[in-house]
C-alpha atoms as a PDB file:
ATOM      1  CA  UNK A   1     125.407  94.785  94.299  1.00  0.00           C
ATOM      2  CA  UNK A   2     124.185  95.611  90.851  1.00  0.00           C
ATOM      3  CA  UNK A   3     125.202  98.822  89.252  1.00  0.00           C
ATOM      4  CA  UNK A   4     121.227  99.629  88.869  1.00  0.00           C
ATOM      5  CA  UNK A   5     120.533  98.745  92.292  1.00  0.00           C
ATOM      6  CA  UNK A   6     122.903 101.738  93.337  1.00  0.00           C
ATOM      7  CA  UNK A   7     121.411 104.215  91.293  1.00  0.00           C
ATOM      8  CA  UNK A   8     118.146 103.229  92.896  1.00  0.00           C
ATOM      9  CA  UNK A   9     119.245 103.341  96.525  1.00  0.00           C
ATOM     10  CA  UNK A  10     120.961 106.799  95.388  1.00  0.00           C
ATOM     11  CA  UNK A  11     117.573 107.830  93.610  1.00  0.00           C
ATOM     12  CA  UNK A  12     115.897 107.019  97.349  1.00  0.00           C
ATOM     13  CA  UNK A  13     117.959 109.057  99.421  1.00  0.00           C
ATOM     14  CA  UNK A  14     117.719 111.933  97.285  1.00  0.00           C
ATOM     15  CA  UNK A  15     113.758 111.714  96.990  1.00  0.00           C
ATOM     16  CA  UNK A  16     113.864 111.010 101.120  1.00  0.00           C
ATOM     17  CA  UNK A  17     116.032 113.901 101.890  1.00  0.00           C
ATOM     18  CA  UNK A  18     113.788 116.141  99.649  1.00  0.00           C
ATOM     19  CA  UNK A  19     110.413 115.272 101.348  1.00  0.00           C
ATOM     20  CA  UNK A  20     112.008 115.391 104.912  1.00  0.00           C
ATOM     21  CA  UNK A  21     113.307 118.825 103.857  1.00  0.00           C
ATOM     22  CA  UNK A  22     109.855 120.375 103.061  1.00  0.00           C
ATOM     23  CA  UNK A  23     108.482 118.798 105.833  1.00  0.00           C
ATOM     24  CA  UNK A  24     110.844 120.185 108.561  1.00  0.00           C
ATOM     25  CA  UNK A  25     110.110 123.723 106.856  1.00  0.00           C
ATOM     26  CA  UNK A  26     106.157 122.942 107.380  1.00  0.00           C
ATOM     27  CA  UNK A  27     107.253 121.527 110.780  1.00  0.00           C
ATOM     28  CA  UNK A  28     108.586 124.872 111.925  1.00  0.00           C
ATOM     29  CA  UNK A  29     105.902 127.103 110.356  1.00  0.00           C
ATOM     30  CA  UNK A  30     103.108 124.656 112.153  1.00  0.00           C
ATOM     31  CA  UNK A  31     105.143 124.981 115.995  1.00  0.00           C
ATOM     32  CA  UNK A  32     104.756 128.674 115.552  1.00  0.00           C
ATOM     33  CA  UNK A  33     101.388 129.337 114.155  1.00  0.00           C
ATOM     34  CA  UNK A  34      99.908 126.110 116.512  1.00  0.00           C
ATOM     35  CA  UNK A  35     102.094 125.086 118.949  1.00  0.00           C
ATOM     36  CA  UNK A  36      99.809 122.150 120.855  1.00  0.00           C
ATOM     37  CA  UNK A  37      98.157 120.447 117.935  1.00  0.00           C
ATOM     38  CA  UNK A  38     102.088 120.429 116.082  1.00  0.00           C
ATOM     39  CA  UNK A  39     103.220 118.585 118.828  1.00  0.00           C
ATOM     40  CA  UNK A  40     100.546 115.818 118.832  1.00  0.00           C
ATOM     41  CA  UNK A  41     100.618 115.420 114.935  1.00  0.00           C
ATOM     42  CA  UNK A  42     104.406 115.279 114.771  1.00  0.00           C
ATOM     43  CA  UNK A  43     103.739 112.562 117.346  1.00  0.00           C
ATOM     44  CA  UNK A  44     101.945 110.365 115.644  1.00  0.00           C
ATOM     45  CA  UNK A  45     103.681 110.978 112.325  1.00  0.00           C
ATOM     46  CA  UNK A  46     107.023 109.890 113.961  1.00  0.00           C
ATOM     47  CA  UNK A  47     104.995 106.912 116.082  1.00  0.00           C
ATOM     48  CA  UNK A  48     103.405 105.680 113.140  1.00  0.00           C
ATOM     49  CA  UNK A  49     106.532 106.124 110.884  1.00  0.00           C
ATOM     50  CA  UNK A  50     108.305 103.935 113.397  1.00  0.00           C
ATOM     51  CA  UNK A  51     105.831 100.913 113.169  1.00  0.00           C
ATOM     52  CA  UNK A  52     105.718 100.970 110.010  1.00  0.00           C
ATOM     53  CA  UNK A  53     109.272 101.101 109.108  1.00  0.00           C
ATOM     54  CA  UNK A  54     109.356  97.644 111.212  1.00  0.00           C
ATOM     55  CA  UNK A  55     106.989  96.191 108.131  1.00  0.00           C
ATOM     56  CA  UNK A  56     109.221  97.910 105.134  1.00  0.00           C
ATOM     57  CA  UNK A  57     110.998  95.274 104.816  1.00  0.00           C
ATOM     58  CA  UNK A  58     108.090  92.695 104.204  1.00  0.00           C
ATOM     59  CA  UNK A  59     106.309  94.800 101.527  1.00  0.00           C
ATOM     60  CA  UNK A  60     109.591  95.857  99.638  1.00  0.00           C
ATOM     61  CA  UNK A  61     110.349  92.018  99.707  1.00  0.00           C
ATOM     62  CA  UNK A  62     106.954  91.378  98.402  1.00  0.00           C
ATOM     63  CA  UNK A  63     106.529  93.781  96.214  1.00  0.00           C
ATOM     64  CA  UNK A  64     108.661  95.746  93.568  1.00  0.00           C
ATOM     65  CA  UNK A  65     110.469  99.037  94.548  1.00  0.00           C
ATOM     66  CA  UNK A  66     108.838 101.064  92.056  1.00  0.00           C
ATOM     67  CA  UNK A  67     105.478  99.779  93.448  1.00  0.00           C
ATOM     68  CA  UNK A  68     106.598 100.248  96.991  1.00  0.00           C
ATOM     69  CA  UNK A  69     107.606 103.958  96.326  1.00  0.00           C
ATOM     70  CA  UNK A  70     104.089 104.622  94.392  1.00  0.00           C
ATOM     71  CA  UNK A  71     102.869 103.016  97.710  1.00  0.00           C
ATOM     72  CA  UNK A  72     104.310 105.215  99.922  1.00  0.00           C
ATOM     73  CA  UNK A  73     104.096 108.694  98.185  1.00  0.00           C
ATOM     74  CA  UNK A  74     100.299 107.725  98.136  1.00  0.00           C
ATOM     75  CA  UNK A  75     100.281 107.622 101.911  1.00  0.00           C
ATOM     76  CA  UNK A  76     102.505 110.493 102.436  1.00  0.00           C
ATOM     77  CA  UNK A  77      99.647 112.683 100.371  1.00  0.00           C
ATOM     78  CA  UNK A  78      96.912 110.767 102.356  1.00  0.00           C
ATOM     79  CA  UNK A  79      98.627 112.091 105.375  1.00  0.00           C
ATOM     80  CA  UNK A  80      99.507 115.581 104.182  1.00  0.00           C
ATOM     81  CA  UNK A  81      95.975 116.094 103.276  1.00  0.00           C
END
């Protein structure tokens, strides 16, 4: 493995963990204020999240991974808003 591909597959975790870690604070905030309708979204967040994952592979492979990550902050904003 190249020395760059490290730093990018170091640069991912780090931007992963930091999204995951302001969403678990919204996840907690959004059980207490409305318990029913958290459950259901966190639901389909996690269902969806799990199909998809299943096709990461074939867009990383057939796209770039700075294109891919562009990709996917623009659906995590889609979703968030």
């Amino acid at each position: 493995m190249k020395s760059y591909e490290i730093i990018l597959n170091i640069y991912f975790g780090i931007v992963y963990a930091t999204i995951f870690t302001g969403y678990y604070v919204t996840n907690g905030f959004l059980t207490i204020i409305y318990p029913n309708h958290a459950f259901i979204g966190f639901a389909v967040f996690y269902g969806v999240y799990t199909i998809f994952s299943l096709f990461a592979p074939y867009i990383y492979y057939k796209i770039n991974f700075k294109l891919s990550l562009i990709l996917a902050g623009f659906t995590f904003v889609l979703y968030v808003s």
